[in-house]
PDB file of N, CA and C in Angstrom:
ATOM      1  N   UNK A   1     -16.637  16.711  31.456  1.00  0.00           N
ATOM      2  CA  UNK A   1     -15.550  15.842  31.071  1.00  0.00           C
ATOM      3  C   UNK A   1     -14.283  16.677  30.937  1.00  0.00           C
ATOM      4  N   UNK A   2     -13.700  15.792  31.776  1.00  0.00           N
ATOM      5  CA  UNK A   2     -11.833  17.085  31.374  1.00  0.00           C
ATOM      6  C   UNK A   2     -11.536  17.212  30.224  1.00  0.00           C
ATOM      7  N   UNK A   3     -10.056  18.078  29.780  1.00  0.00           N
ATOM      8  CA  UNK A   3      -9.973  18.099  28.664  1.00  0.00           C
ATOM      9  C   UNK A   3      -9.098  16.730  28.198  1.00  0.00           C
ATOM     10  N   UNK A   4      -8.078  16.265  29.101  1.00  0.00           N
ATOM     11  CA  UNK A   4      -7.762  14.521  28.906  1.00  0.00           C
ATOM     12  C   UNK A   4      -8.504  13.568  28.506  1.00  0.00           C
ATOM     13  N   UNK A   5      -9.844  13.524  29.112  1.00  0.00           N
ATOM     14  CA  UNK A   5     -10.419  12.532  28.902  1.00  0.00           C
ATOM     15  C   UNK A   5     -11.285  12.725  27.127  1.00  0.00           C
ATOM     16  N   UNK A   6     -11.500  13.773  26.743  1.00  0.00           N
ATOM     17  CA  UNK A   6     -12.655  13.995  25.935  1.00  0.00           C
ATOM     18  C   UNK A   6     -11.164  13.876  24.595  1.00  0.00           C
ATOM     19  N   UNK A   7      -9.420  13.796  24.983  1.00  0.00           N
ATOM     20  CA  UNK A   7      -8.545  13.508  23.972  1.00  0.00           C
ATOM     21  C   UNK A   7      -8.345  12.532  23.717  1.00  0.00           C
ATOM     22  N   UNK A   8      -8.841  11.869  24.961  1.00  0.00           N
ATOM     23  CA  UNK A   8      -8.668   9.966  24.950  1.00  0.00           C
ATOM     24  C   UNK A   8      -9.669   9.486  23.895  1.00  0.00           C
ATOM     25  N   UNK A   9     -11.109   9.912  24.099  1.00  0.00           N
ATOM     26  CA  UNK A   9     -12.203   9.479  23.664  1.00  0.00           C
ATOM     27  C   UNK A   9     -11.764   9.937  22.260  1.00  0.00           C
ATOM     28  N   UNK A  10     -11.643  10.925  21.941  1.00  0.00           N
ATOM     29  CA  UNK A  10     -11.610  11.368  20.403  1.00  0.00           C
ATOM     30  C   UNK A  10     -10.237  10.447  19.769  1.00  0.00           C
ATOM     31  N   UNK A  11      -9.327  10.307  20.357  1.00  0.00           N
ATOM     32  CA  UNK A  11      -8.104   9.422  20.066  1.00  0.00           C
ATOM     33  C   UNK A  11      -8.856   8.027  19.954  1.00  0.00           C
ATOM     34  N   UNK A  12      -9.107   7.485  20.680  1.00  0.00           N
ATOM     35  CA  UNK A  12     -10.339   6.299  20.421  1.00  0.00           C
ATOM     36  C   UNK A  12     -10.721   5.770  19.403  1.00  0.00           C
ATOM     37  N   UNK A  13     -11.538   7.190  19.224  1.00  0.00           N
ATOM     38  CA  UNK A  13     -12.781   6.842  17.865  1.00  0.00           C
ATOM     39  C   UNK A  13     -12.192   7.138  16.546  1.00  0.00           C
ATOM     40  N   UNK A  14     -10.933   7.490  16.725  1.00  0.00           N
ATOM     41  CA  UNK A  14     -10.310   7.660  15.374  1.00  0.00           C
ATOM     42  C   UNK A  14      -9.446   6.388  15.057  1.00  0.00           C
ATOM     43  N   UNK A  15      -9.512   5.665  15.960  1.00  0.00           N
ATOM     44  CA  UNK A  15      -8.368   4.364  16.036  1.00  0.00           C
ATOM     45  C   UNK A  15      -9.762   3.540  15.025  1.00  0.00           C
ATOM     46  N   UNK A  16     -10.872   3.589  16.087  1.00  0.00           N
ATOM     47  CA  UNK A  16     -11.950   2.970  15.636  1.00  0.00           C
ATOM     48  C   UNK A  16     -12.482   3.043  13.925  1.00  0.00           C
ATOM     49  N   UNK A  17     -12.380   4.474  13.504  1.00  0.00           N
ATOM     50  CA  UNK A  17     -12.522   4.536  12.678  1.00  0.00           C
ATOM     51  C   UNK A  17     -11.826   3.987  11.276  1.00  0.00           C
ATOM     52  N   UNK A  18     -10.440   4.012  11.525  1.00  0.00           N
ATOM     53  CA  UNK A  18      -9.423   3.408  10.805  1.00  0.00           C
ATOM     54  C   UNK A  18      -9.904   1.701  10.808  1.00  0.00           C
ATOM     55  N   UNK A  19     -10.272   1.102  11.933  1.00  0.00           N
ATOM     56  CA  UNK A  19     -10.048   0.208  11.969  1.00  0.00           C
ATOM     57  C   UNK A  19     -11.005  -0.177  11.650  1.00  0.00           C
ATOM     58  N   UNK A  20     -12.146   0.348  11.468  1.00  0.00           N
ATOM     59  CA  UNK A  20     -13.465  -0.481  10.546  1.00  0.00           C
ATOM     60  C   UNK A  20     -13.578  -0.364   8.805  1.00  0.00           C
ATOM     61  N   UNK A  21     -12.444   0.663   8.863  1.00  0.00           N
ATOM     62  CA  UNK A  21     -12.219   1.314   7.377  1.00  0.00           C
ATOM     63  C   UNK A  21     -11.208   0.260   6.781  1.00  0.00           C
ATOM     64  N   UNK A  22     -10.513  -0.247   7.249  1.00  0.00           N
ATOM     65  CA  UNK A  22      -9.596  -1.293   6.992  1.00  0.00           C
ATOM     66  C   UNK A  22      -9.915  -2.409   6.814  1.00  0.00           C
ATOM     67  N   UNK A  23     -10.954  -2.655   8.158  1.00  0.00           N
ATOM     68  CA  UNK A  23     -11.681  -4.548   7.783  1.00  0.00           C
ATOM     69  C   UNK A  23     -12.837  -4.098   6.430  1.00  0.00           C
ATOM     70  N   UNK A  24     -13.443  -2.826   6.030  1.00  0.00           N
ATOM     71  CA  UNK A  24     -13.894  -3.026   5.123  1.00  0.00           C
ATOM     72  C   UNK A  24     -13.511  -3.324   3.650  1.00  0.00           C
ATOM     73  N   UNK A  25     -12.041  -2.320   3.754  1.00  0.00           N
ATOM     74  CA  UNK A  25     -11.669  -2.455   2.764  1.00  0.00           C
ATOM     75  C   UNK A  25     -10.436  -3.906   2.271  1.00  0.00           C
ATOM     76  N   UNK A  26     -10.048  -4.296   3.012  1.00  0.00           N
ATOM     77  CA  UNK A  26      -8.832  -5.792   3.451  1.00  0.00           C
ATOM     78  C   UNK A  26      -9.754  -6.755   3.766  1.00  0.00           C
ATOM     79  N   UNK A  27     -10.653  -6.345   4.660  1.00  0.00           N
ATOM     80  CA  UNK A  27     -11.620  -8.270   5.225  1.00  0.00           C
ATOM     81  C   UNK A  27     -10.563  -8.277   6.521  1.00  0.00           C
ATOM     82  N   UNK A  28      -9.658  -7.902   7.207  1.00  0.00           N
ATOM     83  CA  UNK A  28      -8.798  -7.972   8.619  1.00  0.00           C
ATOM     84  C   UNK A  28      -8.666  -6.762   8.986  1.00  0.00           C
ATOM     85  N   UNK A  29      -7.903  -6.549  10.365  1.00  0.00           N
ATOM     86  CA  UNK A  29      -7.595  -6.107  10.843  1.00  0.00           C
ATOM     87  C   UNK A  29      -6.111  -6.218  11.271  1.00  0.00           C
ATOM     88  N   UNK A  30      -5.435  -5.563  11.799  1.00  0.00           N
ATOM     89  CA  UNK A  30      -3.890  -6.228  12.636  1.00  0.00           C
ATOM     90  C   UNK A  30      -3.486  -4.993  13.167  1.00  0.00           C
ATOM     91  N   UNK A  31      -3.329  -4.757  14.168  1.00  0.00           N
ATOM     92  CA  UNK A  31      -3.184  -3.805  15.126  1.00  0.00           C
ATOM     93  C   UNK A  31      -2.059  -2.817  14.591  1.00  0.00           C
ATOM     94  N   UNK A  32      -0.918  -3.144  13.941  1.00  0.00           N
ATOM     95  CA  UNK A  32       0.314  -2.977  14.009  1.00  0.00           C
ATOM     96  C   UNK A  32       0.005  -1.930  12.753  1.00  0.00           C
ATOM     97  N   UNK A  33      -0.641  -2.477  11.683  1.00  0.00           N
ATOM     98  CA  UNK A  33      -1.172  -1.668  10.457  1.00  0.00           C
ATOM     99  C   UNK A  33      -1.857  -0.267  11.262  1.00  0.00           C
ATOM    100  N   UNK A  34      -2.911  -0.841  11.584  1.00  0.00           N
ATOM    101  CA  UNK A  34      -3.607   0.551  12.473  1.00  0.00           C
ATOM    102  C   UNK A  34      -2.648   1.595  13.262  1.00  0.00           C
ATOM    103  N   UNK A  35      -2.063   1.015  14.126  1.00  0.00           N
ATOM    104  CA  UNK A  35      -1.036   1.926  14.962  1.00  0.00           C
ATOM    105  C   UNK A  35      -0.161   2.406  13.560  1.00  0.00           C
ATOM    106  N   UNK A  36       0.620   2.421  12.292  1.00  0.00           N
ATOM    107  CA  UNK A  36       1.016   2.763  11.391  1.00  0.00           C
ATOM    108  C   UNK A  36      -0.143   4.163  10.996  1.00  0.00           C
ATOM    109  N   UNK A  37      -1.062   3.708  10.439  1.00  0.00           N
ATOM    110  CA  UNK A  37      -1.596   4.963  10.160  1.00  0.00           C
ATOM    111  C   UNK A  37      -2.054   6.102  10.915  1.00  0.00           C
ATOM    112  N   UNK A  38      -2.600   5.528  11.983  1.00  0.00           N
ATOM    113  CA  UNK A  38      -2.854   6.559  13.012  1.00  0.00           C
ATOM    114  C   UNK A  38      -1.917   7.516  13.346  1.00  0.00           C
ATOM    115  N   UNK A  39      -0.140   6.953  13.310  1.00  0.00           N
ATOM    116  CA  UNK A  39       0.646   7.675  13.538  1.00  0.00           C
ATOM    117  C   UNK A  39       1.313   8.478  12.315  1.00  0.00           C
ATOM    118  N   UNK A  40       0.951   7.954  11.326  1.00  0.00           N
ATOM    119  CA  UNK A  40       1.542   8.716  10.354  1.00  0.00           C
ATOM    120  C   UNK A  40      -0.246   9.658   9.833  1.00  0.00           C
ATOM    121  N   UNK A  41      -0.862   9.694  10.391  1.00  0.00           N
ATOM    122  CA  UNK A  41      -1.967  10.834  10.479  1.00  0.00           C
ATOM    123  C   UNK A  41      -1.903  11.505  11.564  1.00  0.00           C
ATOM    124  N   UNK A  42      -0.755  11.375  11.922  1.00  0.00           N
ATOM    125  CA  UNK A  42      -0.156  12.617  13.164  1.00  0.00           C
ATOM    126  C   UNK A  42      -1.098  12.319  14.998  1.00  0.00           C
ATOM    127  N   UNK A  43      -1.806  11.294  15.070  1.00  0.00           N
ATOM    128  CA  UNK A  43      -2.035  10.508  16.063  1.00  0.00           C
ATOM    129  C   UNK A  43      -0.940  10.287  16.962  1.00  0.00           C
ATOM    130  N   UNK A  44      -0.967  10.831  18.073  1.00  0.00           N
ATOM    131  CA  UNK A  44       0.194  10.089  19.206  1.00  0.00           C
ATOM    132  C   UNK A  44      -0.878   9.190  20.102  1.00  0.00           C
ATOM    133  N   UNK A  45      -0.331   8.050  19.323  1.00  0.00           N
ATOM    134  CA  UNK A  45      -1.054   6.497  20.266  1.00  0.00           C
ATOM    135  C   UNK A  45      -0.324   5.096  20.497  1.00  0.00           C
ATOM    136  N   UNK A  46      -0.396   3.579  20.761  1.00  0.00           N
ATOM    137  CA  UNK A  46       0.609   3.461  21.272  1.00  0.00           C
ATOM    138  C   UNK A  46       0.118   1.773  20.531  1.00  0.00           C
ATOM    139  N   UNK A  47       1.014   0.886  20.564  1.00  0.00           N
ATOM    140  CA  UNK A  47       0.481  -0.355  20.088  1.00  0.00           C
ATOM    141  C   UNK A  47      -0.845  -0.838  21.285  1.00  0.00           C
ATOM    142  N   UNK A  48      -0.366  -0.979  22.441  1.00  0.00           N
ATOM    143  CA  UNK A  48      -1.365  -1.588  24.008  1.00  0.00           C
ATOM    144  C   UNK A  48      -2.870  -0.752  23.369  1.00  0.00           C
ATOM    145  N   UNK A  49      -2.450   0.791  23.463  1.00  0.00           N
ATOM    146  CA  UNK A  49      -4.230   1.743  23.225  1.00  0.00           C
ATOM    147  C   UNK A  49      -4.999   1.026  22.072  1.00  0.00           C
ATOM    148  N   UNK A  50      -3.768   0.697  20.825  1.00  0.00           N
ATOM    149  CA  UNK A  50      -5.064   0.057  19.793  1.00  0.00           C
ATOM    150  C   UNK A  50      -5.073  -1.305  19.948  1.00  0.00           C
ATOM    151  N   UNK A  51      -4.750  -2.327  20.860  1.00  0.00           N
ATOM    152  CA  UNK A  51      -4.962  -3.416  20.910  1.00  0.00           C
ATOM    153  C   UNK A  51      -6.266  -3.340  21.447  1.00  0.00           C
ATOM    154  N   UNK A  52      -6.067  -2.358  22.855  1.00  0.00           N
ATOM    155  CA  UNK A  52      -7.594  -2.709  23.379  1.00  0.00           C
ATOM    156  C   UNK A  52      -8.850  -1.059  23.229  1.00  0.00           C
ATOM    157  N   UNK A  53      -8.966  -1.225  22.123  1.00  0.00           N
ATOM    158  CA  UNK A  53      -9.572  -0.549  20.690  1.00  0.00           C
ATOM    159  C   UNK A  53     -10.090  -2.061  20.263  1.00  0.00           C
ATOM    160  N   UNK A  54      -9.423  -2.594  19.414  1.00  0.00           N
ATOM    161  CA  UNK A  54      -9.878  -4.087  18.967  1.00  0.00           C
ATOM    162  C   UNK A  54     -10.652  -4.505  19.766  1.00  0.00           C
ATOM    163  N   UNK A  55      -9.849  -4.943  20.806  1.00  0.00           N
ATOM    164  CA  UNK A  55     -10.507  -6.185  21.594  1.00  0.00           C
ATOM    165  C   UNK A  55     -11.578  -5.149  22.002  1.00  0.00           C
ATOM    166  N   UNK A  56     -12.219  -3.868  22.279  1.00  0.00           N
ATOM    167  CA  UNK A  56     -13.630  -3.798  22.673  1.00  0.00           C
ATOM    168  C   UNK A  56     -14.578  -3.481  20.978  1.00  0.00           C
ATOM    169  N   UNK A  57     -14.011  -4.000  19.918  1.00  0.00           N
ATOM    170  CA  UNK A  57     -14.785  -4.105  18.995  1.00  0.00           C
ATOM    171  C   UNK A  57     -14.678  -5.044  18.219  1.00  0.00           C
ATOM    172  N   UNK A  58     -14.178  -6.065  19.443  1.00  0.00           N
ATOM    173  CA  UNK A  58     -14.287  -7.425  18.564  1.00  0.00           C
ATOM    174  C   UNK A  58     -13.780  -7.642  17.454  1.00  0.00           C
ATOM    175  N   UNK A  59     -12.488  -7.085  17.236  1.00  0.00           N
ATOM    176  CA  UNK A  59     -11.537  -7.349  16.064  1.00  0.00           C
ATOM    177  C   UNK A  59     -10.491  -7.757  16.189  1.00  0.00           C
ATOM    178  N   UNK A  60     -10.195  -7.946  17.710  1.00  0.00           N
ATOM    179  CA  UNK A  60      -8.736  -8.487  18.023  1.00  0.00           C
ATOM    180  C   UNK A  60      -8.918  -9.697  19.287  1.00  0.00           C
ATOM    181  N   UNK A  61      -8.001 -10.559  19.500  1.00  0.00           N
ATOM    182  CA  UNK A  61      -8.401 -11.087  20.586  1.00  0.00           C
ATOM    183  C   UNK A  61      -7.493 -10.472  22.086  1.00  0.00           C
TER     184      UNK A  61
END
């Protein structure tokens, strides 16, 4: 795996992570919150990357 792809994946699962940490702790999700923390945890990601983050974990439509 290149080194791009294995930054994507790890960028990913940290979106992911936030975002199951959030519906646990709120009961929702909202993309806009997520993209907030990710970036202020020094994440360069984009609103589109965590939309479809959601939508493949069934938290967004």
């Amino acid at each position: 795996m290149s080194v791009r792809s294995r930054a994507t994946r790890e960028r990913r699962t940290r979106i992911g992570r936030i975002a199951r940490q959030m519906m646990r702790d709120h009961g929702r999700v909202r993309p806009a919150d997520v993209v907030w923390l990710a970036v202020n945890a020094g994440m360069k990601t984009s609103p589109g990357e965590v939309r479809t983050v959601l939508c493949r974990m069934g938290l967004h439509r």
